[in-house]
Protein backbone atom coordinates (compact mmCIF):
# COMPACT_ATOMS: atom_id res chain seq x y z
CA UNK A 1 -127.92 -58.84 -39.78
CA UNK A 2 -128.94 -60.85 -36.76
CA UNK A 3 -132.09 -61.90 -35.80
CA UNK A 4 -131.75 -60.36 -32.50
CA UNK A 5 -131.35 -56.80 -33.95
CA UNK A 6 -135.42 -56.94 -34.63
CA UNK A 7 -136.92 -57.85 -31.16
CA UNK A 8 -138.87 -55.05 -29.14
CA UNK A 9 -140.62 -56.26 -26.09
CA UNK A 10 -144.41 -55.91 -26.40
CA UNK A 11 -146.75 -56.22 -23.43
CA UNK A 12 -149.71 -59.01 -24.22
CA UNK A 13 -152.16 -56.78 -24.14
CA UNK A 14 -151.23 -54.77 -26.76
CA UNK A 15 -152.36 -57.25 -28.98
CA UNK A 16 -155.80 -56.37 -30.37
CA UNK A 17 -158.10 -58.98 -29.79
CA UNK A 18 -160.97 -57.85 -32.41
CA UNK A 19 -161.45 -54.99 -35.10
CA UNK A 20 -162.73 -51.30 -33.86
CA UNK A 21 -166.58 -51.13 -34.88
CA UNK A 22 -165.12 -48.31 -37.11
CA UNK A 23 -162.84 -49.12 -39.78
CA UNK A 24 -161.70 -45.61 -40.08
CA UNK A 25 -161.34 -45.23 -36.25
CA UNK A 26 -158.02 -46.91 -36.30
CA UNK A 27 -155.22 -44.79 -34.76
CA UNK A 28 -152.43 -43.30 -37.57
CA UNK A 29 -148.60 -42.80 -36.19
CA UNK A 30 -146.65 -41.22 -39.38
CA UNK A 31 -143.49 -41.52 -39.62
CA UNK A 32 -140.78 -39.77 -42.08
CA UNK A 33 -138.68 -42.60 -43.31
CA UNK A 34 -135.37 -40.44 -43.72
CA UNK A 35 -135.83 -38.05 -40.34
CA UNK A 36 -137.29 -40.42 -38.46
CA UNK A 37 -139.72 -38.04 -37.31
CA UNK A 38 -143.06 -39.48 -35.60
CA UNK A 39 -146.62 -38.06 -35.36
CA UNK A 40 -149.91 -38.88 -34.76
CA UNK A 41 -153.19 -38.90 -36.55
CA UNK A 42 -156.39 -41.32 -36.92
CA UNK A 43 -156.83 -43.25 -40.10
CA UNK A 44 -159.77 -41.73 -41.37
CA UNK A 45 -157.49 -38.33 -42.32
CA UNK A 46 -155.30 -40.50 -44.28
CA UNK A 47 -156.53 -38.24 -47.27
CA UNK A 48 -154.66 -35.72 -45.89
CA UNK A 49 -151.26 -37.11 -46.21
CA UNK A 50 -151.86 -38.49 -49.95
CA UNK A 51 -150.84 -35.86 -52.58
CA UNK A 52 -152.90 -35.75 -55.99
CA UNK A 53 -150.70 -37.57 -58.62
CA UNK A 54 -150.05 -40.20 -56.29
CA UNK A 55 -150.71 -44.22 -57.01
CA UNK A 56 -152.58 -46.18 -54.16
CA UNK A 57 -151.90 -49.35 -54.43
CA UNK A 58 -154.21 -52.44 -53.16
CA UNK A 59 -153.88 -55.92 -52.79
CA UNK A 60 -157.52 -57.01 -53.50
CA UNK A 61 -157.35 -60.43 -52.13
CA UNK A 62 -159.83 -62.28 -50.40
CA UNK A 63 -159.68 -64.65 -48.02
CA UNK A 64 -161.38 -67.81 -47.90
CA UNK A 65 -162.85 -70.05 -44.81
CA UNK A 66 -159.54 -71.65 -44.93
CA UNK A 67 -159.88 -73.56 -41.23
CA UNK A 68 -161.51 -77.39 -41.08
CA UNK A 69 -161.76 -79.01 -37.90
CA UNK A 70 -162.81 -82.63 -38.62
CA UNK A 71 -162.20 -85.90 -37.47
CA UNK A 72 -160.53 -89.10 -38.58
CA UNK A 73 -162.27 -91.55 -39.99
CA UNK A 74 -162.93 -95.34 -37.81
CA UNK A 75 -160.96 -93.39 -34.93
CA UNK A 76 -163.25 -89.88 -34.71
CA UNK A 77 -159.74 -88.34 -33.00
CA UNK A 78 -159.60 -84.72 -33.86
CA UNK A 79 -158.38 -83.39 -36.81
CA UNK A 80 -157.01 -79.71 -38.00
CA UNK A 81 -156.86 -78.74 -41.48
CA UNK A 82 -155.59 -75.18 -42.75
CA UNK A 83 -156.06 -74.94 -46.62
CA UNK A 84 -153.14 -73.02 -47.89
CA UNK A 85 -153.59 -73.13 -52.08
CA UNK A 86 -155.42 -75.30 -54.51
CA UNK A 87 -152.39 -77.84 -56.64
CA UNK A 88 -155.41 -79.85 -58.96
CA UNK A 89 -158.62 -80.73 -59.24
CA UNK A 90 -160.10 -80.67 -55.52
CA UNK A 91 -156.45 -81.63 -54.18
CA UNK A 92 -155.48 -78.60 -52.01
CA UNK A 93 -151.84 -78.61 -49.60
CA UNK A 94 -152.97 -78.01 -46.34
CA UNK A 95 -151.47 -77.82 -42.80
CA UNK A 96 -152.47 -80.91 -40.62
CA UNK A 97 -152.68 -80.77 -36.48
CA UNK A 98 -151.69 -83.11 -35.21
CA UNK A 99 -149.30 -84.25 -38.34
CA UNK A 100 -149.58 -87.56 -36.31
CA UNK A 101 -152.85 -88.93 -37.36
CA UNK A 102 -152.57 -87.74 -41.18
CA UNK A 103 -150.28 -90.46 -42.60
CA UNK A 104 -150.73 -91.28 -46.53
CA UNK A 105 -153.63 -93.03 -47.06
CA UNK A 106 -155.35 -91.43 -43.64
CA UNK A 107 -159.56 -90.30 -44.04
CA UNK A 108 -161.00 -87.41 -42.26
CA UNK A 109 -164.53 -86.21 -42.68
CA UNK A 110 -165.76 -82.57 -41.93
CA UNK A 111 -169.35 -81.25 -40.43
CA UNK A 112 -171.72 -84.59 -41.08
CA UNK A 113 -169.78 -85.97 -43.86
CA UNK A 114 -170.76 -83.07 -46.62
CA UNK A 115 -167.22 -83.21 -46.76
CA UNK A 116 -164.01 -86.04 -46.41
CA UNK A 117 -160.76 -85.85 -47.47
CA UNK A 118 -157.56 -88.40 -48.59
CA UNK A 119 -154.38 -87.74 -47.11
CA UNK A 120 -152.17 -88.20 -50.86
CA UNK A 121 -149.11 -87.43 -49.45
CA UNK A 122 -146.37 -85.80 -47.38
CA UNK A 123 -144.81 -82.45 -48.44
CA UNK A 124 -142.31 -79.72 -47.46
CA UNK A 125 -142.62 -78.39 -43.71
CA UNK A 126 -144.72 -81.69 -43.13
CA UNK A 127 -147.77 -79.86 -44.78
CA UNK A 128 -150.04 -82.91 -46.96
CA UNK A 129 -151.53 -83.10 -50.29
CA UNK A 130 -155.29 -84.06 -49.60
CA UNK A 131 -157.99 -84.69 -51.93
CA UNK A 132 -161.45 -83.55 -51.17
CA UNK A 133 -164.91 -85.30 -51.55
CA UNK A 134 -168.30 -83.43 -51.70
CA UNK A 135 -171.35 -83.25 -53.66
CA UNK A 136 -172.03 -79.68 -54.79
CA UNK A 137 -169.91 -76.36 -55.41
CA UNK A 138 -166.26 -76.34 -53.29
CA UNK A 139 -166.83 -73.00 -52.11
CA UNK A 140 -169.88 -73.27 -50.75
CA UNK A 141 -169.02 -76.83 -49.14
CA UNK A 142 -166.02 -74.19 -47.74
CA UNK A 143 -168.03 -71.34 -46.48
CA UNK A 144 -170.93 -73.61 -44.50
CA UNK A 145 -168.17 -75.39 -43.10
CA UNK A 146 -165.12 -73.54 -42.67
CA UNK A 147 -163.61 -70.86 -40.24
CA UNK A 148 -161.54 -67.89 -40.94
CA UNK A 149 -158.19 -68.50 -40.36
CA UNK A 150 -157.21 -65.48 -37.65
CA UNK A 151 -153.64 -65.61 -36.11
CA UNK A 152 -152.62 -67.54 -33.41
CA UNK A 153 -152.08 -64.57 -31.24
CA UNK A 154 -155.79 -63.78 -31.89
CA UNK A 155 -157.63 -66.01 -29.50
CA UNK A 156 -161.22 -64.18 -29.40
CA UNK A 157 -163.78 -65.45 -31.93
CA UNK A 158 -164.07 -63.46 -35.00
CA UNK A 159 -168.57 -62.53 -34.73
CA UNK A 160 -168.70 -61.36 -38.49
CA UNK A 161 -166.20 -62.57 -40.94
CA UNK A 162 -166.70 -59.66 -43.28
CA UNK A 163 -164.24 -57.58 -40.46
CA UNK A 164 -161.37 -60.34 -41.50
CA UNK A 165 -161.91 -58.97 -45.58
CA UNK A 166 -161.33 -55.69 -47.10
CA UNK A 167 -164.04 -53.99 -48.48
CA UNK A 168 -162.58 -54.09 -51.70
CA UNK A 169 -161.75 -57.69 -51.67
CA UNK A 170 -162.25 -59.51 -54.90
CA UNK A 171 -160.53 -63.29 -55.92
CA UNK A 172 -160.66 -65.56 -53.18
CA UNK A 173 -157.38 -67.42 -52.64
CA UNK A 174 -156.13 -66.09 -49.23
CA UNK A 175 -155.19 -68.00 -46.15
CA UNK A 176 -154.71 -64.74 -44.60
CA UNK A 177 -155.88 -61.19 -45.07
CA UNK A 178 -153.66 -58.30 -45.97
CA UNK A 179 -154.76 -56.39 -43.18
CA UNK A 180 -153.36 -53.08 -44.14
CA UNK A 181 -156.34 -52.72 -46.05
CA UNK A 182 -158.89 -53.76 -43.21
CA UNK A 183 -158.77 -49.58 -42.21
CA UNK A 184 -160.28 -48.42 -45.74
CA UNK A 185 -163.89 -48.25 -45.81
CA UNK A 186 -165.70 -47.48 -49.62
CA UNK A 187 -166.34 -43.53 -48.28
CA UNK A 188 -162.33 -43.22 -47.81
CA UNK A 189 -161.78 -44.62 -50.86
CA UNK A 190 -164.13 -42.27 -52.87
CA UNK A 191 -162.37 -39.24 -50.50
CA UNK A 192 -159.02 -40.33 -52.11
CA UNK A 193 -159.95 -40.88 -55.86
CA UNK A 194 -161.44 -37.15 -55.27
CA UNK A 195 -158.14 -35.63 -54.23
CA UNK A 196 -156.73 -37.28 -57.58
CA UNK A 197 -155.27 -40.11 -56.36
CA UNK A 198 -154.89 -43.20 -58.25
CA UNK A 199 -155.95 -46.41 -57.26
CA UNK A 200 -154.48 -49.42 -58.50
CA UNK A 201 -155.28 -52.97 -57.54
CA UNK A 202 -153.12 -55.95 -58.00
CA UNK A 203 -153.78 -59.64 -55.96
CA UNK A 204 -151.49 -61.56 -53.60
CA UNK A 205 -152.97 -64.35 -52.12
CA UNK A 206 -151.80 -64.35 -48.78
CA UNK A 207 -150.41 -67.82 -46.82
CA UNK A 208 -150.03 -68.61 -43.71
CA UNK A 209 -145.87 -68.23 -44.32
CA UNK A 210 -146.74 -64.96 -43.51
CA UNK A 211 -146.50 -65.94 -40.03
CA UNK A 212 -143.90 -68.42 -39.79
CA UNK A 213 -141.23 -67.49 -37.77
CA UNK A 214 -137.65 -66.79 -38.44
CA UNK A 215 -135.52 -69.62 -36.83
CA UNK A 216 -131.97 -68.92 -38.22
CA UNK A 217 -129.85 -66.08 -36.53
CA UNK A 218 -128.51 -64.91 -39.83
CA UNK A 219 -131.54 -63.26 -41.11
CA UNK A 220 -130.06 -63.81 -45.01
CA UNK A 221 -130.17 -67.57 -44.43
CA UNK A 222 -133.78 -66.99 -44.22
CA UNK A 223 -136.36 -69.10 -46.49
CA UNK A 224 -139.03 -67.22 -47.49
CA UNK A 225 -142.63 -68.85 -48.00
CA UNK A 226 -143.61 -68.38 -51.47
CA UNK A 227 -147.29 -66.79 -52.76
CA UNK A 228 -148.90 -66.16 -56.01
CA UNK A 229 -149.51 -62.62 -57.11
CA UNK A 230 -151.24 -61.19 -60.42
CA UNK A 231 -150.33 -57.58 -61.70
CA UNK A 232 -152.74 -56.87 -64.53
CA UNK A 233 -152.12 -54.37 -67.68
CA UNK A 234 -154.56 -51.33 -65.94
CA UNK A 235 -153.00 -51.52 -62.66
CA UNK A 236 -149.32 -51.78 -64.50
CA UNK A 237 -150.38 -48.54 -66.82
CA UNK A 238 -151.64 -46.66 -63.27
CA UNK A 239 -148.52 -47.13 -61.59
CA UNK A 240 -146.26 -46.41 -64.46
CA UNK A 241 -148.29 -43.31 -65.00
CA UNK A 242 -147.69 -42.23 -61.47
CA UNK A 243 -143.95 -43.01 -61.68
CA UNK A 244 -143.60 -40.94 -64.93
CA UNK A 245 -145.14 -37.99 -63.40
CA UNK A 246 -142.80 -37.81 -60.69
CA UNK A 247 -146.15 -39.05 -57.99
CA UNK A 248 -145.96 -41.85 -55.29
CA UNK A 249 -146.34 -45.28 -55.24
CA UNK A 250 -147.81 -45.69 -52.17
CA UNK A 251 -148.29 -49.66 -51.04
CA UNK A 252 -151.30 -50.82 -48.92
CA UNK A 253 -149.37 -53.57 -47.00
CA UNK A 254 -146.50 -55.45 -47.19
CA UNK A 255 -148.22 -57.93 -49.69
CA UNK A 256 -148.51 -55.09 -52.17
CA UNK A 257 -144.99 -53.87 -51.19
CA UNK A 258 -143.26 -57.74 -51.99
CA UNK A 259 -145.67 -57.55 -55.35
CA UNK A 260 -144.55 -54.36 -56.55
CA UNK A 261 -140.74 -54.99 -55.81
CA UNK A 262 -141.11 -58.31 -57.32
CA UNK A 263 -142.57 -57.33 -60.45
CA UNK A 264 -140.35 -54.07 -60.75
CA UNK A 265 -137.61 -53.60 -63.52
CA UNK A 266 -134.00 -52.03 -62.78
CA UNK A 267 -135.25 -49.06 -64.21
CA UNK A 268 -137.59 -48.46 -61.48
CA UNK A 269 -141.10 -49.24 -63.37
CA UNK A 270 -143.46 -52.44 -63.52
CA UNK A 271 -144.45 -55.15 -66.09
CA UNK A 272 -147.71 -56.70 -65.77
CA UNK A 273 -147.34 -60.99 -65.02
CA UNK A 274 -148.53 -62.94 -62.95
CA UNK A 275 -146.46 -65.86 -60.79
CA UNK A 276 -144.77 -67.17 -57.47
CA UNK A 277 -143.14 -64.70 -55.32
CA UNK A 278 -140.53 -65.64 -52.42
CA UNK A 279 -138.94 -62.03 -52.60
CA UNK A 280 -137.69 -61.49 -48.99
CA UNK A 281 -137.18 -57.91 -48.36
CA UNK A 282 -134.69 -56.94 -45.22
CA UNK A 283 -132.33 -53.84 -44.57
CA UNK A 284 -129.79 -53.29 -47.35
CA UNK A 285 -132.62 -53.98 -49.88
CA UNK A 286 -132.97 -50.99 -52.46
CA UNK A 287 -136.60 -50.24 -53.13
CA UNK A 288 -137.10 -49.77 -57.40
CA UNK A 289 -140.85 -49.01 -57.08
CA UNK A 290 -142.37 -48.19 -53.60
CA UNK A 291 -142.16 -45.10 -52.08
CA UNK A 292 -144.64 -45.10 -49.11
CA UNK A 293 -146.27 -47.88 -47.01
CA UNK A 294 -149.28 -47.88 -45.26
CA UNK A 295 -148.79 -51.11 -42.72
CA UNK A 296 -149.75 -52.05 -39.00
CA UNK A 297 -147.47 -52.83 -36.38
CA UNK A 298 -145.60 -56.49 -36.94
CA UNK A 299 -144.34 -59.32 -34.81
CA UNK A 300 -141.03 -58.89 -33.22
CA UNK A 301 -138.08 -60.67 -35.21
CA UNK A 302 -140.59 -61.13 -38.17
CA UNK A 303 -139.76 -61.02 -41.94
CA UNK A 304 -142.51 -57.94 -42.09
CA UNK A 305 -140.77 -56.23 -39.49
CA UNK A 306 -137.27 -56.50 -41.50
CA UNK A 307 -139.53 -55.45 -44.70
CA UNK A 308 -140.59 -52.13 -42.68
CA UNK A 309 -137.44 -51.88 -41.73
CA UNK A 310 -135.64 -51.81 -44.97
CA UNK A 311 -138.26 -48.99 -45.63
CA UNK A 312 -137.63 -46.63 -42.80
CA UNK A 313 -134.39 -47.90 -40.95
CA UNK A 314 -134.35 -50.66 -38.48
CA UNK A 315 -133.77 -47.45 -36.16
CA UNK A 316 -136.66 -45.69 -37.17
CA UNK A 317 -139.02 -48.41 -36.66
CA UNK A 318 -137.67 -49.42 -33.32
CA UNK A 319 -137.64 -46.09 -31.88
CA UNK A 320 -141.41 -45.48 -33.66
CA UNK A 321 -142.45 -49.28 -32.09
CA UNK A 322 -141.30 -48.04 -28.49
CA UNK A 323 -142.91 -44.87 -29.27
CA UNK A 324 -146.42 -46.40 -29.96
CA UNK A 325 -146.23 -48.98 -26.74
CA UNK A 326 -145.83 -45.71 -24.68
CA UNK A 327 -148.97 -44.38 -27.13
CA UNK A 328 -150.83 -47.72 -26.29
CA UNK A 329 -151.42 -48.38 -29.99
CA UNK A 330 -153.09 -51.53 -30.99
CA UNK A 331 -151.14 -53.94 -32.68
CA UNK A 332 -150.80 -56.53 -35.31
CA UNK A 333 -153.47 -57.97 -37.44
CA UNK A 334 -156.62 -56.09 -36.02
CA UNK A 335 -154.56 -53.16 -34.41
CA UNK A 336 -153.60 -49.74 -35.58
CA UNK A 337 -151.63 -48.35 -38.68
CA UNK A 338 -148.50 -46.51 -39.80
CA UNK A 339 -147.80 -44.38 -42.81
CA UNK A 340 -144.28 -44.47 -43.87
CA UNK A 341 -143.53 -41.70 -46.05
């Protein structure tokens, strides 16, 4: 398929700028993934389209203050760093901007020098190994000093950074939150254990490949980013449970989606591991796990848009995308969501 076959023209302000003051407020299009039919709901009825027996699945992430801005040292010019996972002891790959002035050997120092950092060396994608200095505890160097890392398409400042987390979020690790999950609020979630619904939670710690854009034009050729996932032996027995029973594993997100299908076995149940992920999902792909998705509206031409599509049919999605600009939906990280069922 051809990178072209997943564009949709989306006005700019479409793109929701900041989270609803109501998690649950969040507008609901539902759409049948073999009729194609489309309707319309608000997310806090989600209940009502969840069937007891069914398996919720959640990715129970949680981001961390991933964003440094710092300067280097002798020259004081300006300095981006985006943390995107820990490879030793205080040595972390990050994304440097501008590459330029992080050569090997290059210093930087964040806030008034509580933190610095050694440019080690030069990896894939021009991202660095850096070693970090500090006196203290890491995280909490991280969270006086460091800024959630929010899309580039998001360009208002983020007031509380609890809005960028789930409310179920657990094991920090995430360069970017699975925001599928940012609609659930601890009352919904008690609603849908009440109906008999299973909730399982596994981790994916999200990185910033998540937004990296496709640049081939034959989609296959495609590299996908890779991220670290745990499934653990509860969550494994929940969803096996559910699959036994003839229920629904429904995935929160697309992180929980690539997590299920990568830890899925031909005969269509899950083992519990943990690992690397770089499962890239795209029409053609037969699903051995999920059978609904709760998601929010993606980038044209990206890989989560091919994922959705692979769900519902890249016709499906187009016509329901199209449907939703006419709707005025919110979209992307801090917009609306979609239940594929």
């Amino acid at each position: 398929m051809k990178l072209k076959d997943f564009y949709y023209d989306l006005p700019q302000e479409y793109i929701a700028q900041e989270p609803l003051p109501d998690r649950e407020m969040s507008r609901l299009m539902l759409l049948n993934k073999k009729t194609g039919e489309v309707s319309h709901d608000i997310f806090k009825n989600i209940c009502k389209y969840l069937q007891p027996g069914d398996c919720l699945v959640l990715n129970d992430t949680r981001v961390i203050p991933a964003r440094l801005l710092g300067a280097k040292e002798g020259t004081g010019g300006k300095i981006e760093f985006v943390l995107l996972h820990q490879v030793g002891k205080d040595e972390w790959e990050v994304i440097v901007k501008p590459g330029r002035r992080a050569k090997v050997g290059a210093r930087f120092v964040f806030g008034r020098g509580e933190l610095r950092a050694e440019v080690k060396k030069i990896v894939n994608d021009g991202n660095r190994i850096v070693k970090f200095e500090y006196e203290g505890i890491f995280e909490q160097v991280l969270d006086q000093l460091g800024e959630m890392p929010l899309p580039h398409y998001i360009t208002k400042q983020l007031k509380d950074k609890e809005r960028y987390q789930t409310v179920y979020s657990v094991h920090k690790g995430s360069a970017a939150a699975p925001t599928a999950g940012l609609h659930f609020t601890k009352r919904l979630l008690e609603e849908i254990k009440g109906k008999g619904v299973d909730i399982a939670f596994i981790t994916l710690h999200v990185g910033l490949g998540t937004f990296r854009p496709v640049k081939v034009e034959n989609i296959s050729e495609h590299k996908m980013h890779s991220e670290f996932y745990v499934l653990g032996d509860e969550a494994a027995a929940k969803i096996n449970n559910c699959i036994k029973r003839g229920g629904r594993v429904v995935a929160v997100g697309t992180t929980s989606c690539r997590t299920l299908e990568t830890v899925a076995t031909e005969d269509g149940f899950v083992v519990p591991k943990s690992g690397w992920t770089d499962i890239f999902i795209y029409p053609g792909y037969n699903f051995k796990v999920v059978d609904a998705l709760i998601t929010n509206f993606h980038l044209p031409e990206s890989t989560l848009l091919m994922l959705v599509s692979a769900l519902a049919g890249r016709e499906n999605i187009l016509n329901a995308y199209n449907i939703a600009i006419k709707e005025k939906y919110r979209f992307f990280s801090f917009g609306d969501a979609m239940f594929i069922y």
